[in-house]
Protein backbone atom coordinates (compact mmCIF):
# COMPACT_ATOMS: atom_id res chain seq x y z
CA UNK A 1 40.23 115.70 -114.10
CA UNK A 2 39.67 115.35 -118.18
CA UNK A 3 40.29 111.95 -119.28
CA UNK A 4 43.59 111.91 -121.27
CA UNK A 5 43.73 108.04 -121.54
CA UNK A 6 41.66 107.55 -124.49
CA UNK A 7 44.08 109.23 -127.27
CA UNK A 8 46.75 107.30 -128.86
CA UNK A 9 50.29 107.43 -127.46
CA UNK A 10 53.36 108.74 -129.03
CA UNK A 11 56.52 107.23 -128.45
CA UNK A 12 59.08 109.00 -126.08
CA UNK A 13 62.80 108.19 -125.60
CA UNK A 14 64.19 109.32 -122.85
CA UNK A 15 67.82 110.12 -121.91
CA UNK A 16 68.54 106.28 -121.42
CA UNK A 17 67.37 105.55 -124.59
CA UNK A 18 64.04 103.87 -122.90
CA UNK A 19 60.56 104.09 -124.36
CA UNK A 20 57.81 105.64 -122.79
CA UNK A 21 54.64 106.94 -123.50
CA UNK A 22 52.66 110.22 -123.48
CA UNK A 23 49.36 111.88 -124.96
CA UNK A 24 48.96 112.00 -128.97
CA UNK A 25 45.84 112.43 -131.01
CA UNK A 26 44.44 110.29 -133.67
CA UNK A 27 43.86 111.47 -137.41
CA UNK A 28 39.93 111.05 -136.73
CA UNK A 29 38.28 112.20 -139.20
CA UNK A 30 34.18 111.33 -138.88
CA UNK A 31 32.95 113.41 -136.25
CA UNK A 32 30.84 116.06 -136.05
CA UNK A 33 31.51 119.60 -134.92
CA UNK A 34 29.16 120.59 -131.70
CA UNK A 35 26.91 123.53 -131.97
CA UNK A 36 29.79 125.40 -130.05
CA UNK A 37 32.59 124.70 -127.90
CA UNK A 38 32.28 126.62 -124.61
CA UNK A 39 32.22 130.50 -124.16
CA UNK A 40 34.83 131.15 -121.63
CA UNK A 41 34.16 133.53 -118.71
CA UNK A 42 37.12 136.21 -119.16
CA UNK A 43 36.25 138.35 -116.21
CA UNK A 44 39.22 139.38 -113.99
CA UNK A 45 37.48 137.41 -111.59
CA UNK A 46 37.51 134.14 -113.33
CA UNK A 47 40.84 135.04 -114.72
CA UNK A 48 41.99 135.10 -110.81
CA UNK A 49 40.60 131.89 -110.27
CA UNK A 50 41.95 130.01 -112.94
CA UNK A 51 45.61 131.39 -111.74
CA UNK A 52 45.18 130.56 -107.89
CA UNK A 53 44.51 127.04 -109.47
CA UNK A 54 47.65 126.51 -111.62
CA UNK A 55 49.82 128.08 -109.22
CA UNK A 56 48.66 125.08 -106.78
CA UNK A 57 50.86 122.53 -108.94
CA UNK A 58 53.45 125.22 -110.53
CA UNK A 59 56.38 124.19 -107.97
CA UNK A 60 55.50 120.34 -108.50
CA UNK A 61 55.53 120.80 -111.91
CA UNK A 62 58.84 122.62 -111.84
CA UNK A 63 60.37 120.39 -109.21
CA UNK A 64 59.50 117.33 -111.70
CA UNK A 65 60.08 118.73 -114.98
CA UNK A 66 57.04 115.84 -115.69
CA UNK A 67 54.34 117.28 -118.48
CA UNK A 68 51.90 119.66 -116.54
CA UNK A 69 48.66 117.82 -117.62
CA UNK A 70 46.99 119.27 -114.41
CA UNK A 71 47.66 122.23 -114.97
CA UNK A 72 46.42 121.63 -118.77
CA UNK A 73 43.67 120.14 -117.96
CA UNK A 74 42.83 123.66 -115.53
CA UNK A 75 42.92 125.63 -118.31
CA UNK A 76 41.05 123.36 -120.69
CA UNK A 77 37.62 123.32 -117.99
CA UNK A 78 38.36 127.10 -118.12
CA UNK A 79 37.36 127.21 -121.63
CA UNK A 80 40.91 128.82 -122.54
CA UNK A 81 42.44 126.17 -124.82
CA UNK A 82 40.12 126.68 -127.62
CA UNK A 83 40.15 130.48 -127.59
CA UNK A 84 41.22 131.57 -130.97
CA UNK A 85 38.87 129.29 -132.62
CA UNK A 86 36.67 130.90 -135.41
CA UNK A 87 33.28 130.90 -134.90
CA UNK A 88 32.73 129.08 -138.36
CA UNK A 89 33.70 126.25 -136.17
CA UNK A 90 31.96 127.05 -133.02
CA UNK A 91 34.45 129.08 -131.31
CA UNK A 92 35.30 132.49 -129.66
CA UNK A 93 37.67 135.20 -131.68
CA UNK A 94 40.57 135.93 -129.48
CA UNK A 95 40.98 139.60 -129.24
CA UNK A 96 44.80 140.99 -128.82
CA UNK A 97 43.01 142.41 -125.71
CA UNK A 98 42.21 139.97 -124.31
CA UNK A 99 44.99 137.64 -125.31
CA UNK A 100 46.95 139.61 -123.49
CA UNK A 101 44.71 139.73 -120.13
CA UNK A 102 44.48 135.62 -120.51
CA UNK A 103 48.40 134.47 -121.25
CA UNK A 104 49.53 137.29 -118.36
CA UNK A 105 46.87 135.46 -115.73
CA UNK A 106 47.64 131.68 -116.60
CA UNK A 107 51.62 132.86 -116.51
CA UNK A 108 51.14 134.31 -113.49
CA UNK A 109 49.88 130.98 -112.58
CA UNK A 110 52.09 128.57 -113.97
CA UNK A 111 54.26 129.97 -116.92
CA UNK A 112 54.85 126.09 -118.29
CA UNK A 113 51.20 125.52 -118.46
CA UNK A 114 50.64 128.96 -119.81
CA UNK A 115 53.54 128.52 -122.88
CA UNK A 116 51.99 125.28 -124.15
CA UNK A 117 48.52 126.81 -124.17
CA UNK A 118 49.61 129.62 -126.04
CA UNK A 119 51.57 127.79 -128.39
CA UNK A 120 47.77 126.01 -129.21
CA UNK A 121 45.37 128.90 -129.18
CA UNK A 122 48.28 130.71 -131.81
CA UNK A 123 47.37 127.91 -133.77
CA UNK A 124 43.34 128.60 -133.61
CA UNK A 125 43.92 131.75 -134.09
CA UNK A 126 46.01 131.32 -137.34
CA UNK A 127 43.36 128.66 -138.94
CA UNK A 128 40.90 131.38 -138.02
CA UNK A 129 42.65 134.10 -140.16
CA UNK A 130 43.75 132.18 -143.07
CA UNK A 131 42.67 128.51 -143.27
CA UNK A 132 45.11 126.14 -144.20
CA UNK A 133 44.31 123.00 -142.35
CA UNK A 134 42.34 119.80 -143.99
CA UNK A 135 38.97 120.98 -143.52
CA UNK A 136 37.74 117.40 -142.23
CA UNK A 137 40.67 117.35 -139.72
CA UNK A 138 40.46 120.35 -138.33
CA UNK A 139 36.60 120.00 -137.94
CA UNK A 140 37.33 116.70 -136.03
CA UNK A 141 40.00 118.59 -134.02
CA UNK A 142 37.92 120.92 -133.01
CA UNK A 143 34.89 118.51 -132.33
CA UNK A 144 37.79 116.58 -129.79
CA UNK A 145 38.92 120.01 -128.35
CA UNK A 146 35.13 120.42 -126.62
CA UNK A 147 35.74 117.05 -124.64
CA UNK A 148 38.83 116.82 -123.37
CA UNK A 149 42.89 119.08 -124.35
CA UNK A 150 43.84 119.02 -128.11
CA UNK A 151 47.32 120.24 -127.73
CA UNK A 152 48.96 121.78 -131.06
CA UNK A 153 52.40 123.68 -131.63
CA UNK A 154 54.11 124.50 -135.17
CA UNK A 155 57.73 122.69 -134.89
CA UNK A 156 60.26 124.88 -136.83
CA UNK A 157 63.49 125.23 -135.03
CA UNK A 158 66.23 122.57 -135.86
CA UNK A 159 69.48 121.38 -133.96
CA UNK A 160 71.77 122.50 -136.26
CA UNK A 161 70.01 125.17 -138.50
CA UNK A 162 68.20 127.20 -135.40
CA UNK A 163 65.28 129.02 -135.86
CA UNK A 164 63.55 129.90 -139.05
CA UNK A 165 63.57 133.79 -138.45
CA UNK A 166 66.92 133.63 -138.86
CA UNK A 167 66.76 132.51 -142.42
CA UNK A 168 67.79 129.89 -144.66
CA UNK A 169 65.90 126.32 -145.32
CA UNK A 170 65.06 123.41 -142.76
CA UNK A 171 66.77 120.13 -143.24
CA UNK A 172 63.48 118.50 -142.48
CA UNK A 173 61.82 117.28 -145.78
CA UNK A 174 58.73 115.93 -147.37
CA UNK A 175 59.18 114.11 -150.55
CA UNK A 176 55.85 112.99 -153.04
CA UNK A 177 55.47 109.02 -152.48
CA UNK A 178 52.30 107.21 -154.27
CA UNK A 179 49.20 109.70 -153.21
CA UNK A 180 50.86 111.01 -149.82
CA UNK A 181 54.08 112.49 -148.22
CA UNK A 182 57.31 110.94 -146.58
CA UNK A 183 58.39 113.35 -143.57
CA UNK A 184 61.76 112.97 -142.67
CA UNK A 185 63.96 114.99 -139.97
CA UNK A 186 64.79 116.09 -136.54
CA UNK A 187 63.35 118.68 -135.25
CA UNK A 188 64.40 120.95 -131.63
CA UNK A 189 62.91 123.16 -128.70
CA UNK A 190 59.13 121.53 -129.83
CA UNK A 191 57.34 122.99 -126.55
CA UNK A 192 54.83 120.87 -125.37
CA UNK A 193 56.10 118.18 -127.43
CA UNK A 194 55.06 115.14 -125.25
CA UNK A 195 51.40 116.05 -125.48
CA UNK A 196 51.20 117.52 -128.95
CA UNK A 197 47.53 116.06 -130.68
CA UNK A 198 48.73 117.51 -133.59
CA UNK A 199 52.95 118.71 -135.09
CA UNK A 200 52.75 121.12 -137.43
CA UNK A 201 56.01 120.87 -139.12
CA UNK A 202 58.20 123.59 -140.98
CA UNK A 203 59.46 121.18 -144.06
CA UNK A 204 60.58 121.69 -147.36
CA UNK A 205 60.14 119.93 -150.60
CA UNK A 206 62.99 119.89 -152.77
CA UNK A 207 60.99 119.07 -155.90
CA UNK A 208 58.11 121.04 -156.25
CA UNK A 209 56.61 121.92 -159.59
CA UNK A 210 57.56 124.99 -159.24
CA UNK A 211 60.99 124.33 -160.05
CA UNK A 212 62.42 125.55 -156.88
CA UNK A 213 62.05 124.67 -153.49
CA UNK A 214 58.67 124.64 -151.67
CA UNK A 215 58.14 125.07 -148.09
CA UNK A 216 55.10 125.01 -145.28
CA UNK A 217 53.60 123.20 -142.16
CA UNK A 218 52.77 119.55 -143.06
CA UNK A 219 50.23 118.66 -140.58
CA UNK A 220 51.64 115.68 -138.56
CA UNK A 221 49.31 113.55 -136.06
CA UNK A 222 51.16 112.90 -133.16
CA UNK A 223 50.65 109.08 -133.13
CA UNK A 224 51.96 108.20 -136.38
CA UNK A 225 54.74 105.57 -136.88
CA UNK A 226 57.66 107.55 -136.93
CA UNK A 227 57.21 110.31 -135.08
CA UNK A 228 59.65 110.08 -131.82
CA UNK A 229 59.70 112.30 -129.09
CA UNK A 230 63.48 113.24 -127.49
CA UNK A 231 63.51 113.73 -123.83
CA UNK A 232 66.61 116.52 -124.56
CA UNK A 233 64.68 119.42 -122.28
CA UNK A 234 66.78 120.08 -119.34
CA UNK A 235 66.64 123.69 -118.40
CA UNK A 236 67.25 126.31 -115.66
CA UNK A 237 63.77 127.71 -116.08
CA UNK A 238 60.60 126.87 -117.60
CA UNK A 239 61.41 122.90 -117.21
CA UNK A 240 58.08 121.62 -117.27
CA UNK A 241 56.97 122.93 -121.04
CA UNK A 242 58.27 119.65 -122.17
CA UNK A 243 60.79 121.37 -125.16
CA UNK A 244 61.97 118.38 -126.41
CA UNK A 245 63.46 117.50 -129.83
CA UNK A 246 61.08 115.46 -131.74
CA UNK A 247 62.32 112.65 -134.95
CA UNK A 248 60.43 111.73 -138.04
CA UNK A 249 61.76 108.92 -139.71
CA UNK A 250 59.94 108.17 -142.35
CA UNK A 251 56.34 109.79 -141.63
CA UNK A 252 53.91 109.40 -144.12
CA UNK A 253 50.86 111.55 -143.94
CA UNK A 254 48.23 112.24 -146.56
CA UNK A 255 48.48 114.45 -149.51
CA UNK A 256 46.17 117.26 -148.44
CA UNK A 257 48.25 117.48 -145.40
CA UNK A 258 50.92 119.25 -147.14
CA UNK A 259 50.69 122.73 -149.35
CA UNK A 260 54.00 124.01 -150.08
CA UNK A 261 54.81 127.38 -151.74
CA UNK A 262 58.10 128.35 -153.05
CA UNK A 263 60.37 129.91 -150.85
CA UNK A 264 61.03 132.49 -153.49
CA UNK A 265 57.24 133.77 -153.65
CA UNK A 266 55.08 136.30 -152.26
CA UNK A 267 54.33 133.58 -149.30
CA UNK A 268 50.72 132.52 -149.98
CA UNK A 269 50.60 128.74 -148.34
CA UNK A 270 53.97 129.58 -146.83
CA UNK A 271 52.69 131.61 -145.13
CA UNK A 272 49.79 130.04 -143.51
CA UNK A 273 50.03 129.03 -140.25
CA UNK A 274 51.50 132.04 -138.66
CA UNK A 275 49.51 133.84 -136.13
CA UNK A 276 47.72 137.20 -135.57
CA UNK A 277 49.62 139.65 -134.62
CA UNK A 278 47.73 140.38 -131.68
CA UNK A 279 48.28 137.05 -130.55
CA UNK A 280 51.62 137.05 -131.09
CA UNK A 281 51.76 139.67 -127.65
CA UNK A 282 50.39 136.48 -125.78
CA UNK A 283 54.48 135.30 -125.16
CA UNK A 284 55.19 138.71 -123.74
CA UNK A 285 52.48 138.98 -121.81
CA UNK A 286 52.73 135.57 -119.98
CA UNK A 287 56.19 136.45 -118.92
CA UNK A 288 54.66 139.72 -117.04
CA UNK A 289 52.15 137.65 -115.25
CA UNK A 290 55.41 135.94 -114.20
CA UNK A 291 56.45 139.28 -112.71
CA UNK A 292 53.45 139.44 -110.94
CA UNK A 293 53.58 136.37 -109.40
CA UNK A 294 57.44 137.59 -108.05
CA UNK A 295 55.75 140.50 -107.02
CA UNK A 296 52.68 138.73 -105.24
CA UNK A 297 55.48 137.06 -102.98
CA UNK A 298 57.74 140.05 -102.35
CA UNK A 299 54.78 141.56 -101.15
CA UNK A 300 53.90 138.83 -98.94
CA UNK A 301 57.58 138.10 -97.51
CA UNK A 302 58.04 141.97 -96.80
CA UNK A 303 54.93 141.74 -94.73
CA UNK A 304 55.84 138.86 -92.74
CA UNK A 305 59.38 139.59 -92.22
CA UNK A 306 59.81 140.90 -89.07
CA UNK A 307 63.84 141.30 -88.13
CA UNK A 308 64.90 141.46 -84.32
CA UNK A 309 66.63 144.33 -84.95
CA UNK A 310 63.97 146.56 -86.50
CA UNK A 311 61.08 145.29 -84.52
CA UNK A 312 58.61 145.55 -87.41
CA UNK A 313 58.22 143.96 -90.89
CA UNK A 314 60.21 145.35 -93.46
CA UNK A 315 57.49 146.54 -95.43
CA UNK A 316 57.00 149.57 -93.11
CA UNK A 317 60.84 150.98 -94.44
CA UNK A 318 61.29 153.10 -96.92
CA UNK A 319 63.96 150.86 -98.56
CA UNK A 320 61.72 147.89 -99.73
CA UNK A 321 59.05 150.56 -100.21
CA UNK A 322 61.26 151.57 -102.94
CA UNK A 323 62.01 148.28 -104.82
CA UNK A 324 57.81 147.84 -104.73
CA UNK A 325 57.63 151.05 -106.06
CA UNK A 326 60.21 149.76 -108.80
CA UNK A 327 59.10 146.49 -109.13
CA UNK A 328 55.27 147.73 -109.76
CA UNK A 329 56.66 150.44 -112.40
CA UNK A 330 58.18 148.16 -114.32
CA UNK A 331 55.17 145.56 -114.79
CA UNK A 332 52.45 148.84 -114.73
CA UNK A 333 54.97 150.36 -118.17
CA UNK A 334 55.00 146.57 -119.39
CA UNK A 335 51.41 146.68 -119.23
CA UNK A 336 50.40 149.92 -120.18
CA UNK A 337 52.58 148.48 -123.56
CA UNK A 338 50.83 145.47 -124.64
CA UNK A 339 47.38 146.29 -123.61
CA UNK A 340 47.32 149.84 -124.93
CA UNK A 341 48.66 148.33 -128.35
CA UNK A 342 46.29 145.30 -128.06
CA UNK A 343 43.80 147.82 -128.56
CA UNK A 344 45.26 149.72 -131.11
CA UNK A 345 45.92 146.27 -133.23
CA UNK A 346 41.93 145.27 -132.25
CA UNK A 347 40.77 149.03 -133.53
CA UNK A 348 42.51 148.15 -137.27
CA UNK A 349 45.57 150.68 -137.01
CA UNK A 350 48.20 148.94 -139.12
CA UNK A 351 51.00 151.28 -137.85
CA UNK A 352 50.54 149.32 -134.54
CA UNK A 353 51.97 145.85 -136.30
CA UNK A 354 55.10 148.01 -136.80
CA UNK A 355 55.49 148.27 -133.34
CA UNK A 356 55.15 144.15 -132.02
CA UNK A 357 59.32 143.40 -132.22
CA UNK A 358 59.77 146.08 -129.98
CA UNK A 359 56.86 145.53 -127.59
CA UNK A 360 57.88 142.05 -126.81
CA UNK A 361 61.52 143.25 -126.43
CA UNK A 362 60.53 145.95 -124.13
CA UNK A 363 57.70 144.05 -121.93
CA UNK A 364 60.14 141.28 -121.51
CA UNK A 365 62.65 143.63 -120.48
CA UNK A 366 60.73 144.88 -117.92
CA UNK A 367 59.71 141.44 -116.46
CA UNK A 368 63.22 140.42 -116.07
CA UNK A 369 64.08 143.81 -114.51
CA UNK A 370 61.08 143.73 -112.10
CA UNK A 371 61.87 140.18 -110.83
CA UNK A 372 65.96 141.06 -110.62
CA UNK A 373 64.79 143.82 -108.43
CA UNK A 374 63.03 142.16 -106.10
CA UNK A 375 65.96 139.05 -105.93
CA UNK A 376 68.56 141.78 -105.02
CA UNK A 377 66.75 143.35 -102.39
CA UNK A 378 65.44 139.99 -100.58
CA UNK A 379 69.11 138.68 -100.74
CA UNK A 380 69.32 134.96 -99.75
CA UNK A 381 65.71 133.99 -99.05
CA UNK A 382 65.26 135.29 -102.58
CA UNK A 383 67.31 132.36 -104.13
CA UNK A 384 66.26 129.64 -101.82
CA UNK A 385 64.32 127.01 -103.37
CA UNK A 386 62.07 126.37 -100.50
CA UNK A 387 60.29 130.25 -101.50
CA UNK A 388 59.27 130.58 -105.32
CA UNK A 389 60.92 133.51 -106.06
CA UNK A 390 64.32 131.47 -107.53
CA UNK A 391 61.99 130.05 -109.57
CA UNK A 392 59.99 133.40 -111.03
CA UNK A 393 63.60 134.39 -111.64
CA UNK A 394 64.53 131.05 -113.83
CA UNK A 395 61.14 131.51 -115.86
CA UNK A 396 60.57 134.89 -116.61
CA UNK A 397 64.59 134.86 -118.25
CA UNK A 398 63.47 132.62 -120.34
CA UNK A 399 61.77 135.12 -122.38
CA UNK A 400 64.72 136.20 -123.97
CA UNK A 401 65.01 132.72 -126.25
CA UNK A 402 61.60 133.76 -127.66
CA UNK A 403 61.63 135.40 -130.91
CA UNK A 404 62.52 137.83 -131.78
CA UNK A 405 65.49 137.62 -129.58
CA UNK A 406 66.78 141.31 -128.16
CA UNK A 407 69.24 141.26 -131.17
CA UNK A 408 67.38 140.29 -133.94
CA UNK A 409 64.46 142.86 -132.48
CA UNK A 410 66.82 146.09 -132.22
CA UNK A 411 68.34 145.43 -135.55
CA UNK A 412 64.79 145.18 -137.40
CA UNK A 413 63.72 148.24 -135.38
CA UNK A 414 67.16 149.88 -136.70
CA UNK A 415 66.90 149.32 -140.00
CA UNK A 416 63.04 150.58 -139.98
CA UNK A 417 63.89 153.74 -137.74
CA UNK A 418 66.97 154.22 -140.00
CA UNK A 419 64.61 154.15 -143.36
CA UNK A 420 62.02 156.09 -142.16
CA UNK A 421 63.97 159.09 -140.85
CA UNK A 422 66.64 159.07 -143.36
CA UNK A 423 67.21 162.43 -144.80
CA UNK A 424 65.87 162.69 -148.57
CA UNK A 425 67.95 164.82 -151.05
């Protein structure tokens, strides 16, 4: 097990109102990178291994709703945490290939475990594209991240305002005091947020010299006075990605740790921060390994069913031979989707990017659809909590709170389909 004791802990307040603790990171700054962090072994085989292992503490985890750190810590001695990182720093360039491969094998695993990682390596693999963190701090982050988990997640969404792709400005600010920042707000659904090393935190300064209204990350260590973890998480699936809501009262964080733009421009440091959009098909992707794992026990229950009135198992009729032949056309179309335009995006064809709101609509689709199947046609054992399949079904319809939500996905892929095609005069 990687030592998590050592890093600094941020305060947590639970539903009583009672503080505890859990793992934060330091604003270190005098390390030194290492010659590299660890190439990770992507092979299906390791792949396999590294979901047999999560899926070992997936029902705990669920059961518990406590953060996964074993499962964390799986996927850190896997070499998959720091995936993403450029190798300027000493790290491996995440393919959309094989981002896909990676997030569907640890969410086939443990789908918890697999949503916080993602949420980090979208992070490496934004600094990678377009630098935008304190070159010092990230240096040191990355110099941490080859001993033991560096957890990082950009905090956007709001209680009251929702989610930024909806539009509009956060109510979190930063405001100029002496030669730093004052962060102040609340801030909701901040996966991970118990473990976080590093908050990156969609703010907005209402006096920038602009004139206007400036807005970007501000790069929050996670053990700063101030910043207060929620307990608020409390969900039918996915309970154990710890998706608190997460205060700042009063933060103050170095000036180099904030680079707004204004929300009127082209985007430039607004901008930075957001991932690749082949990474962006890791969410999807995880959500079919989910799938998979429904599948996996389908299988196995139809095999060792055996009813006194048929006399055999029930995979030898042609009835559950069906819903496999459903279930595995769903996940093999879901697949067939994200890896075929994984490689697409990873050959440099632009017209792919055009495609990514519908991709993650339609692969997520398909994952709910494949695990529905297989609920209906198991009947009760299917939504008994002593076999996992209740719980596949509570994850994998989770995907639909990811963004872009089904709604906000067809209406961008009206409005393009509706420009493109639209007779000309």
């Amino acid at each position: 097990m990687t030592a998590l004791d050592e890093r600094a802990p941020a305060t947590t307040v639970g539903a009583a109102g009672s503080a505890t603790t859990g793992g934060a990171g330091a604003d270190v700054r005098q390390q030194a990178v290492p010659p590299g962090l660890p190439v990770p072994d992507l092979s299906d085989a390791a792949l396999a291994a590294v979901t047999a292992r999560l899926a070992t503490t997936a029902e705990e985890h669920d059961r518990t709703a406590a953060f996964p750190w074993r499962g964390i810590a799986a996927v850190h001695e896997a070499g998959l945490l720091t995936l993403g990182v450029a190798p300027r720093y000493g790290g491996t360039p995440l393919t959309a290939v094989d981002a896909v491969r990676v997030f569907e094998a640890l969410g086939q695993g443990d789908p918890a475990v697999a949503l916080i990682a993602a949420m980090t390596v979208l992070q490496h693999d934004a600094q990678a594209r377009s630098p935008w963190w304190p070159e010092d701090v990230y240096r040191t982050l990355v110099a941490r991240s080859a001993r033991e988990p560096q957890l990082l997640n950009a905090v956007r969404a709001e209680p009251e305002w929702g989610a930024p792709a909806r539009g509009g400005l956060p109510a979190t600010t930063v405001r100029r005091d002496g030669d730093g920042w004052v962060l102040d707000g609340r801030k909701a659904f901040a996966t991970g947020s118990e473990g976080l090393t590093y908050h990156l935190v969609w703010a907005v300064d209402h006096d920038g010299p602009s004139g206007e209204p400036e807005v970007a990350h501000a790069v929050v260590p996670a053990g700063l006075p101030g910043v207060r973890v929620v307990r608020t998480w409390d969900h039918l699936g996915q309970r154990a990605t710890s998706t608190h809501d997460v205060v700042y009262d009063r933060v103050r964080i170095p000036d180099d740790h904030f680079v707004g733009a204004p929300v009127s421009g082209p985007g430039g440091a607004a901008r930075r921060g957001e991932p690749g959009a082949g990474a962006i098909l890791s969410v999807p992707a995880l959500y079919v390994g989910v799938a998979r794992a429904a599948q996996a026990f389908l299988v196995r229950f139809a095999h060792e069913r055996v009813p006194t009135s048929l006399g055999r198992p029930i995979a030898t009729t042609d009835r559950i031979a069906a819903v496999a032949g459903e279930v595995e056309a769903q996940l093999v179309g879901a697949e067939e989707l994200l890896l075929g335009l994984a490689a697409r995006l990873d050959a440099g064809d632009e017209r792919a990017r055009g495609r990514l709101v519908v991709a993650k609509l339609l692969a997520t689709r398909a994952a709910v659809t494949a695990v529905e199947t297989a609920v209906a046609a198991l009947g009760n054992p299917a939504l008994t909590r002593s076999h996992p399949l209740e719980r596949h079904l509570r994850d994998v319809l989770a995907s639909r709170v990811h963004p872009p939500q089904d709604d906000a996905a067809l209406l961008a892929a009206g409005r393009a389909s509706l420009a493109a095609l639209a007779p000309t005069s």
